[in-house]
C-alpha atoms as a PDB file:
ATOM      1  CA  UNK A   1      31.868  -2.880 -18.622  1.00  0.00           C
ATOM      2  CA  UNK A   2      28.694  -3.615 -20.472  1.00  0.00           C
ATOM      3  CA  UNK A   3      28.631  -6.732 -19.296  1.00  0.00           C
ATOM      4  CA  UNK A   4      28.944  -5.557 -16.043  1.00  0.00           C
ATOM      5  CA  UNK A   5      25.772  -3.388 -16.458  1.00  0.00           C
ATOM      6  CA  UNK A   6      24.106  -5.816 -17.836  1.00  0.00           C
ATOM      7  CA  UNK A   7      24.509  -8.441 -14.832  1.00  0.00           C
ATOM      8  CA  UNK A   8      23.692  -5.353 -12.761  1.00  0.00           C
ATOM      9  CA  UNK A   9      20.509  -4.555 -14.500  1.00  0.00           C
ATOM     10  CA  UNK A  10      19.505  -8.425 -14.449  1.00  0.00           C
ATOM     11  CA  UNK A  11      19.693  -8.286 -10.915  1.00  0.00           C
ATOM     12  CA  UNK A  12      17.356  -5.144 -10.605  1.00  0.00           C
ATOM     13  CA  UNK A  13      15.284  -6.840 -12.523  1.00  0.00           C
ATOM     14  CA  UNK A  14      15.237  -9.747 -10.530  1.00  0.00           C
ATOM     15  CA  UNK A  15      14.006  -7.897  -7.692  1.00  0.00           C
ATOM     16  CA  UNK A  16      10.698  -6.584  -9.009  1.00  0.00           C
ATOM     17  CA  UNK A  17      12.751  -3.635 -11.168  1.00  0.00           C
ATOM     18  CA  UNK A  18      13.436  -1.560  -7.817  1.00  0.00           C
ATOM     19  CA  UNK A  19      16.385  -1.313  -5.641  1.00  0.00           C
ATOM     20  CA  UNK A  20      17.099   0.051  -2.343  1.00  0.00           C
ATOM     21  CA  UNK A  21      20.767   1.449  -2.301  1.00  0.00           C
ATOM     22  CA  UNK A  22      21.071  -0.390   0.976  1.00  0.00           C
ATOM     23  CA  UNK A  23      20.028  -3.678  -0.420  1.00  0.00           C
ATOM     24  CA  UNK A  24      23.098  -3.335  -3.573  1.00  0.00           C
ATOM     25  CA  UNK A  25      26.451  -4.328  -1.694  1.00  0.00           C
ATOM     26  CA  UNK A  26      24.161  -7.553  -0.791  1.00  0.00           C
ATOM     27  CA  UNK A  27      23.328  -8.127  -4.333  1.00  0.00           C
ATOM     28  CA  UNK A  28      27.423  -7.212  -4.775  1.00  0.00           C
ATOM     29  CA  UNK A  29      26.366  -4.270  -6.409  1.00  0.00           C
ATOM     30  CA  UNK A  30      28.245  -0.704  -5.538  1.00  0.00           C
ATOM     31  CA  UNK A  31      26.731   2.488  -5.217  1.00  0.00           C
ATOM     32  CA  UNK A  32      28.963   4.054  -7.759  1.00  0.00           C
ATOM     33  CA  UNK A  33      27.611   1.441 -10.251  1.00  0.00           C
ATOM     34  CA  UNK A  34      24.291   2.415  -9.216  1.00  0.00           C
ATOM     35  CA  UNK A  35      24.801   6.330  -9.903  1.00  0.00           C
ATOM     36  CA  UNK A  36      26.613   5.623 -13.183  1.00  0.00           C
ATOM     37  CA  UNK A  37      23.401   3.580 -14.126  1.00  0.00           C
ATOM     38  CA  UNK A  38      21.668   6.631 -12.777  1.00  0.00           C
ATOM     39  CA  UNK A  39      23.462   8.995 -14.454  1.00  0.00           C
ATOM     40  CA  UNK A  40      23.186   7.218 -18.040  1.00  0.00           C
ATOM     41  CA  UNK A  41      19.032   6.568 -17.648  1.00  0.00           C
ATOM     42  CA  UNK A  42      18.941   2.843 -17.103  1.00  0.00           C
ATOM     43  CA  UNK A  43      17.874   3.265 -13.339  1.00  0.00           C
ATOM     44  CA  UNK A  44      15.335   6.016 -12.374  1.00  0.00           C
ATOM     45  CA  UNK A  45      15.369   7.418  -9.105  1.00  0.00           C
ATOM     46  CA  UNK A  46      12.301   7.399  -7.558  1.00  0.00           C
ATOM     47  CA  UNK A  47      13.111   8.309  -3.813  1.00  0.00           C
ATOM     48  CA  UNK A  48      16.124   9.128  -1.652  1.00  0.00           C
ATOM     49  CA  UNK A  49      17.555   5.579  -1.985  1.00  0.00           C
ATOM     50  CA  UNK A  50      15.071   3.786  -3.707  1.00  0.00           C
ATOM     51  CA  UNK A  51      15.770   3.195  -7.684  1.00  0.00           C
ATOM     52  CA  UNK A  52      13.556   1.245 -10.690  1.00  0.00           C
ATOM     53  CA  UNK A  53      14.738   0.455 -14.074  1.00  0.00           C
ATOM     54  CA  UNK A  54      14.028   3.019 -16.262  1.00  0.00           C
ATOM     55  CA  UNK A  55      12.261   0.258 -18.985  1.00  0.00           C
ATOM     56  CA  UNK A  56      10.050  -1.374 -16.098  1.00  0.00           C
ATOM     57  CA  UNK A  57       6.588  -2.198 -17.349  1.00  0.00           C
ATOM     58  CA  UNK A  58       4.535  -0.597 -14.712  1.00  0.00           C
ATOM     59  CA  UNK A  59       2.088  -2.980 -12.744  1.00  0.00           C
ATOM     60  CA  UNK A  60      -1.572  -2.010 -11.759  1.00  0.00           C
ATOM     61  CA  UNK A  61       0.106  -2.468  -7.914  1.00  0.00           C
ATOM     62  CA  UNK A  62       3.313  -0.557  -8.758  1.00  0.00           C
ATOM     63  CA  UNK A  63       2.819   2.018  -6.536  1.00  0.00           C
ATOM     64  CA  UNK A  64       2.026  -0.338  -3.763  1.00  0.00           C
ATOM     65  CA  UNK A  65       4.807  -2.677  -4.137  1.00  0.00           C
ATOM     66  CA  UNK A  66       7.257   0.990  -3.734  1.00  0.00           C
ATOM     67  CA  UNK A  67       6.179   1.899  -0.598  1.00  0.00           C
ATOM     68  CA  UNK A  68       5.995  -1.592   0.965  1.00  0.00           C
ATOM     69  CA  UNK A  69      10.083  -1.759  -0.280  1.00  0.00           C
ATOM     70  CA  UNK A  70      10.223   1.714   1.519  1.00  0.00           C
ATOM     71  CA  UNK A  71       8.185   1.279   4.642  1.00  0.00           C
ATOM     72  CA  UNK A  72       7.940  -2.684   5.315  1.00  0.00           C
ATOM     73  CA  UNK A  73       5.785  -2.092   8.482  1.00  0.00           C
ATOM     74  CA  UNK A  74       3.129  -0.077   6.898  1.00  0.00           C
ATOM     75  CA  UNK A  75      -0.232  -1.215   5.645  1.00  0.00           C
ATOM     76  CA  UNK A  76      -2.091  -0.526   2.655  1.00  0.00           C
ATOM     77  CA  UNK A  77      -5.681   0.981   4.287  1.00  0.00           C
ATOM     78  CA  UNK A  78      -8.540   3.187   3.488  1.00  0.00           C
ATOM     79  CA  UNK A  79      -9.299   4.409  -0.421  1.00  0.00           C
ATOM     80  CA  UNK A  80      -5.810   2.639  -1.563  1.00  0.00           C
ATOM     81  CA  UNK A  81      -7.261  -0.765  -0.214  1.00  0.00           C
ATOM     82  CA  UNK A  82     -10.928  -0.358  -1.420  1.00  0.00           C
ATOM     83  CA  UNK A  83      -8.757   0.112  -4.805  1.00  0.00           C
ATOM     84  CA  UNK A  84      -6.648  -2.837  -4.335  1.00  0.00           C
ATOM     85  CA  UNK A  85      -9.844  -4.672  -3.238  1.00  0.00           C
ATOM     86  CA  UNK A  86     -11.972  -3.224  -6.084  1.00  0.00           C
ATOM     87  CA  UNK A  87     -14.371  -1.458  -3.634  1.00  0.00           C
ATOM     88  CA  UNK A  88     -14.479   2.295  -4.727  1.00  0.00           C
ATOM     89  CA  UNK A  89     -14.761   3.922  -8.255  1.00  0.00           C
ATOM     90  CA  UNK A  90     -12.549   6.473  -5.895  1.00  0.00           C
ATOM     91  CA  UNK A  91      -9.193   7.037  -7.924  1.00  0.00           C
ATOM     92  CA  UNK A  92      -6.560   7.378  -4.974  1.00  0.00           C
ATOM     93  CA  UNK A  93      -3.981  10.007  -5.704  1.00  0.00           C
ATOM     94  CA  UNK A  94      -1.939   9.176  -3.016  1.00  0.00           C
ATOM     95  CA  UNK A  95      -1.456   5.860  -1.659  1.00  0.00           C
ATOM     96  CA  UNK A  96      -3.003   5.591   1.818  1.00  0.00           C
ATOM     97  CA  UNK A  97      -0.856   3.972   4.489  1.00  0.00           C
ATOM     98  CA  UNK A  98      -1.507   2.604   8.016  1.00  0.00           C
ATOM     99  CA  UNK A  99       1.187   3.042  10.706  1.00  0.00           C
ATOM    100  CA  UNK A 100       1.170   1.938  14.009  1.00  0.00           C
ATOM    101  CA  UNK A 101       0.205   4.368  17.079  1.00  0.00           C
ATOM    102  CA  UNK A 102       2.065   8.029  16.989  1.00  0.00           C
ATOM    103  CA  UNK A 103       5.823   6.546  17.350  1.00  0.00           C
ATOM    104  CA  UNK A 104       6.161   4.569  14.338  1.00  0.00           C
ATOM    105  CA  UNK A 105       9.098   5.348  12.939  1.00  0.00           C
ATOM    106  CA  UNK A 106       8.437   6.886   9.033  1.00  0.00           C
ATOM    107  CA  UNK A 107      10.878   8.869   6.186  1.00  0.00           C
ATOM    108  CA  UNK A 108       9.447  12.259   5.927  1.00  0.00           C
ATOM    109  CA  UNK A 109       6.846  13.290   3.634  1.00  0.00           C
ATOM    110  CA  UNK A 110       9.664  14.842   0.976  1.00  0.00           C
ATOM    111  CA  UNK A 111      10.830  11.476   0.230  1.00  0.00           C
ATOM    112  CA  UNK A 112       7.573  10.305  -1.171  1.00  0.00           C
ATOM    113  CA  UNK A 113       7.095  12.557  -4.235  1.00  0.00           C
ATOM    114  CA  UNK A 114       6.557   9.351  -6.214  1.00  0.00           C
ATOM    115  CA  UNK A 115       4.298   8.177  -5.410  1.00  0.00           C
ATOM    116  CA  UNK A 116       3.084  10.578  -3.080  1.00  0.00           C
ATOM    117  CA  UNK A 117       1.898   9.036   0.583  1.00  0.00           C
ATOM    118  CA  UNK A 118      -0.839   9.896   3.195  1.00  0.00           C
ATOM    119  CA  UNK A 119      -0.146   8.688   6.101  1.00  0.00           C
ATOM    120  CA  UNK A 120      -2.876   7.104   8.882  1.00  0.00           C
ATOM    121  CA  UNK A 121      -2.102   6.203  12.301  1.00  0.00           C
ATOM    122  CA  UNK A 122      -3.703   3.064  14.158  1.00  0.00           C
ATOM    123  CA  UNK A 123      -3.123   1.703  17.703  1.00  0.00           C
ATOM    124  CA  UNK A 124      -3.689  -1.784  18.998  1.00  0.00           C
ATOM    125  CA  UNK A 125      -6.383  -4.316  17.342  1.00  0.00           C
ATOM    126  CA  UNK A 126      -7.135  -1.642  15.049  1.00  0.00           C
ATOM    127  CA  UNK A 127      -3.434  -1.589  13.072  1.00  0.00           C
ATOM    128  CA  UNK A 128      -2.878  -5.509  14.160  1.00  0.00           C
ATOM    129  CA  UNK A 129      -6.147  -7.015  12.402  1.00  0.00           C
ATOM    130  CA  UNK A 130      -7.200  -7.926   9.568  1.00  0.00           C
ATOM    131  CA  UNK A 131      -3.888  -8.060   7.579  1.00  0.00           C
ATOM    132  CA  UNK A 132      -3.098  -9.876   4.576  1.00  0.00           C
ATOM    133  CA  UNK A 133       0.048  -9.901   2.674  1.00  0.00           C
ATOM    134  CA  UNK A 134      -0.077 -10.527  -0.907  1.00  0.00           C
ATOM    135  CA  UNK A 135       2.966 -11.332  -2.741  1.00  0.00           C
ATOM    136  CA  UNK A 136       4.123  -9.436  -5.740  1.00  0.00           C
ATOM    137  CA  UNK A 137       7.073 -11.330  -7.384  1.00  0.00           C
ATOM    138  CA  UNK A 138       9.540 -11.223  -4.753  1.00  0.00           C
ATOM    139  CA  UNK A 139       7.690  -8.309  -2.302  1.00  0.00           C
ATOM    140  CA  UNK A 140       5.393  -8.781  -0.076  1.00  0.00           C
ATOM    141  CA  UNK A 141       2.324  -6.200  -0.128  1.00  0.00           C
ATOM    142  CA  UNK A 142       0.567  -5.847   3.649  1.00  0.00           C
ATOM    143  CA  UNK A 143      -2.857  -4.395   2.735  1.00  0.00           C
ATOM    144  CA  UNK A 144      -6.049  -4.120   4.992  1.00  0.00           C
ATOM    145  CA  UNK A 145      -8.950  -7.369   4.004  1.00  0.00           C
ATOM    146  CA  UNK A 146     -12.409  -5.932   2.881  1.00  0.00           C
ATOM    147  CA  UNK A 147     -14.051  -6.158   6.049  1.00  0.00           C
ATOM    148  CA  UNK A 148     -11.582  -4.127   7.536  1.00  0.00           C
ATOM    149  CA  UNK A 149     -10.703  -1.538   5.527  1.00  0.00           C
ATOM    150  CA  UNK A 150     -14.737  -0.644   5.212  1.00  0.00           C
ATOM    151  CA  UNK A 151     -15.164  -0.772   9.062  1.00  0.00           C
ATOM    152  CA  UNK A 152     -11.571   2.061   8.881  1.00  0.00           C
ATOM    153  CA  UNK A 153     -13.599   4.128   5.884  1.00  0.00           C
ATOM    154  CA  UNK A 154     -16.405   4.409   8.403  1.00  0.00           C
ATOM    155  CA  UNK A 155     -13.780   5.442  11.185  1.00  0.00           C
ATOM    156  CA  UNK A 156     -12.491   7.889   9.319  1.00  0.00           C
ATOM    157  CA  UNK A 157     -15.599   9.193   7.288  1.00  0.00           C
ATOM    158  CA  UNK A 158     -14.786  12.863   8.288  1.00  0.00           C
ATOM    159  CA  UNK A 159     -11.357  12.660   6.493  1.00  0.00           C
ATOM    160  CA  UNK A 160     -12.059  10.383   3.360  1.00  0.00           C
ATOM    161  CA  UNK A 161     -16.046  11.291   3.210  1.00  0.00           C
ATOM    162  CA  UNK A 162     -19.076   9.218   4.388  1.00  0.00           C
ATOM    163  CA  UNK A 163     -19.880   8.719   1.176  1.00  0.00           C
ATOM    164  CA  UNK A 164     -16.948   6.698  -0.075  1.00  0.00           C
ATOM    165  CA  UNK A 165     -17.451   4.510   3.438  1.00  0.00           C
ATOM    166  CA  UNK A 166     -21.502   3.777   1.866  1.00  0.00           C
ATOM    167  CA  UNK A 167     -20.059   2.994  -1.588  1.00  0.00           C
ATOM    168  CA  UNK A 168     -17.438   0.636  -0.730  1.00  0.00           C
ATOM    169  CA  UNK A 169     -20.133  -1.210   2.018  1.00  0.00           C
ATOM    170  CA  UNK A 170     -22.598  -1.438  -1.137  1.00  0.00           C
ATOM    171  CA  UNK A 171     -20.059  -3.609  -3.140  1.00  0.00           C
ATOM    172  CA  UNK A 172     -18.822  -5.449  -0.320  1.00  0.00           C
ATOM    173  CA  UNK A 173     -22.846  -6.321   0.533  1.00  0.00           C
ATOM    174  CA  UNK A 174     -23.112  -7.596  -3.250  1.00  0.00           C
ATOM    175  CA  UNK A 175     -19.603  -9.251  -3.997  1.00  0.00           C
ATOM    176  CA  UNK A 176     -18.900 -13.577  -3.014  1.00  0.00           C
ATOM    177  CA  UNK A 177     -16.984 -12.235  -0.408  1.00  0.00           C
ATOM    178  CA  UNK A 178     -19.358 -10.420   1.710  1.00  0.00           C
ATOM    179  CA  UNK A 179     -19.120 -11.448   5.602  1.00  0.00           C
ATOM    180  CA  UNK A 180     -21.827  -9.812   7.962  1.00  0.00           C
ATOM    181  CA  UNK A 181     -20.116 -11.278  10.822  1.00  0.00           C
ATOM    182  CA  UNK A 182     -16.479 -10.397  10.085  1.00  0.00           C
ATOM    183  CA  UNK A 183     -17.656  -7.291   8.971  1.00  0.00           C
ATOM    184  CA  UNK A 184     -19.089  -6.535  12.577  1.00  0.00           C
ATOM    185  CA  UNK A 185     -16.079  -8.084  13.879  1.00  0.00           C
ATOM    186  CA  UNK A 186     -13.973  -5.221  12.599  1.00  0.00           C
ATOM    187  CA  UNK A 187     -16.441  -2.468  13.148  1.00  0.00           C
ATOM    188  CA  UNK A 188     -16.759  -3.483  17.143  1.00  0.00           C
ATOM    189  CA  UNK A 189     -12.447  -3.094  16.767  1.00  0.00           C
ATOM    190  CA  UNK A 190     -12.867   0.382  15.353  1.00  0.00           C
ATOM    191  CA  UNK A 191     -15.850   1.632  17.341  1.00  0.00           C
ATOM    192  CA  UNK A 192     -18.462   2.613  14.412  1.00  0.00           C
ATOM    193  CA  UNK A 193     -20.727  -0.548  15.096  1.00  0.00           C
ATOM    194  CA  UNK A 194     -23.647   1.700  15.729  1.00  0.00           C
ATOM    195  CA  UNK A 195     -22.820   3.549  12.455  1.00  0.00           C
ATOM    196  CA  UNK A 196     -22.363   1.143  10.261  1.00  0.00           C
ATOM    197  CA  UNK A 197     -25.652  -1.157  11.055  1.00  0.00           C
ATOM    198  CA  UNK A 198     -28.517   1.372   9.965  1.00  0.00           C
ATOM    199  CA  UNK A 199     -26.813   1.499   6.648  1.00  0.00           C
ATOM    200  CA  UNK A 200     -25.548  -2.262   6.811  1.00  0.00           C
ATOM    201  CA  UNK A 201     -29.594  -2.818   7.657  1.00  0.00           C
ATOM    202  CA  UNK A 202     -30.752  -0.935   4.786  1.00  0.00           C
ATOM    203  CA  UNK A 203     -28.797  -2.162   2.253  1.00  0.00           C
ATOM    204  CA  UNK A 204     -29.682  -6.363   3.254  1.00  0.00           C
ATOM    205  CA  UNK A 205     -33.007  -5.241   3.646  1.00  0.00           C
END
C-alpha cells in the first residue's frame, strides 16, 4: 500500500504537484486513492476537484498555474499580469482573469476560495490579442503581453484605478521592452487611444 501511495504521489508530482480528479483514472489513479490521500494530509484540496500535494514548494506563479489547470480558456489580464510582467508595485489579492464575451462558460465564484478569482469579460480582438503562453513545467500559463495588458488597465481605469494604468505605462516607457507602436496597436483594439497618448506624450517627453 505504501508503495502504492508513493507511485501515486510521484505522479502528482509529476504534474506540477496538482491534480484534477478528472485527470486521475488517466494517470490510472482512482478517486478513492485520491480521498484516502486526502484524508491522511498528503494531498490538499484546494477546489472542488482540484488537489496539490500537501509538501509542494510554492512557486512565485503558483496561483497562476491553479487557475489555468481550472479554467484552460482564461487569460491572465489586468493587475495579475502587470504582476506577472513586473509592471505594478500593486499586490493582487485575487488573480485577475480574462474570459471571453458574456457566455464563456466559468465554475462559480465558490469554487475559487484559493486562490480567490475576479473575473473580466472581453469580446473579439480585445480577448483574442496579445496572448502569450508561458510554460510552467508541464502547464501552460495564457497571460496578457505588456502592451496589452496596459492598453486593458487604461480600459478599465474606473474598476482597477487610473492610477495603477499611469504606473504600469511608466515602467513599461523605461523597461528594454517598451514598444510605442505595439503599444498603440493595443490601445486602438481597446478604444483608450485618445487616453493613453497625453500621458504616453508626457512621459517620452
Amino acid at each position: 500500500m505504501l508503495d502504492k501511495e508513493k507511485d501515486i504521489l510521484k505522479k502528482v508530482r509529476r504534474n506540477n504537484g496538482i491534480l484534477r480528479l478528472s485527470q486521475a483514472q488517466a494517470l490510472g489513479i482512482e478517486p478513492h486513492e485520491i480521498y484516502t490521500l486526502r484524508d491522511k494530509n498528503k494531498l490538499i484540496p484546494i477546489s472542488r476537484g482540484l488537489y496539490r500535494l500537501a509538501n509542494i514548494r510554492m512557486t512565485e506563479n503558483y496561483d497562476f498555474i491553479v487557475v489555468a489547470k481550472r479554467v484552460p480558456q482564461a487569460v491572465i489580464c489586468l493587475i495579475s499580469a502587470l504582476s506577472f510582467h513586473n509592471l505594478t508595485t500593486e499586490i493582487p489579492h485575487k488573480v485577475y482573469l480574462a474570459l471571453p464575451g458574456p457566455g464563456a462558460i466559468v465554475a462559480t465564484p465558490k469554487d475559487y476560495k484559493n486562490p480567490p478569482i475576479k473575473v473580466f469579460r472581453f469580446s473579439g480582438k480585445a480577448f483574442s490579442e496579445g496572448i502569450e503562453t508561458h510554460k510552467q513545467g508541464k502547464v501552460s500559463i495564457k497571460v496578457y503581453n505588456p502592451a496589452k495588458t496596459i492598453a486593458d488597465c487604461f480600459k478599465f481605469r474606473n474598476r482597477i484605478g487610473l492610477d495603477v494604468a499611469i504606473e504600469a505605462l511608466k515602467l513599461y516607457c523605461k523597461s528594454n521592452n517598451c514598444n510605442v507602436s505595439l503599444l498603440t496597436y493595443y490601445s486602438k483594439i481597446c478604444r483608450v487611444e485618445k487616453i493613453i497618448k497625453p500621458y504616453l506624450e508626457a512621459i517620452l517627453s
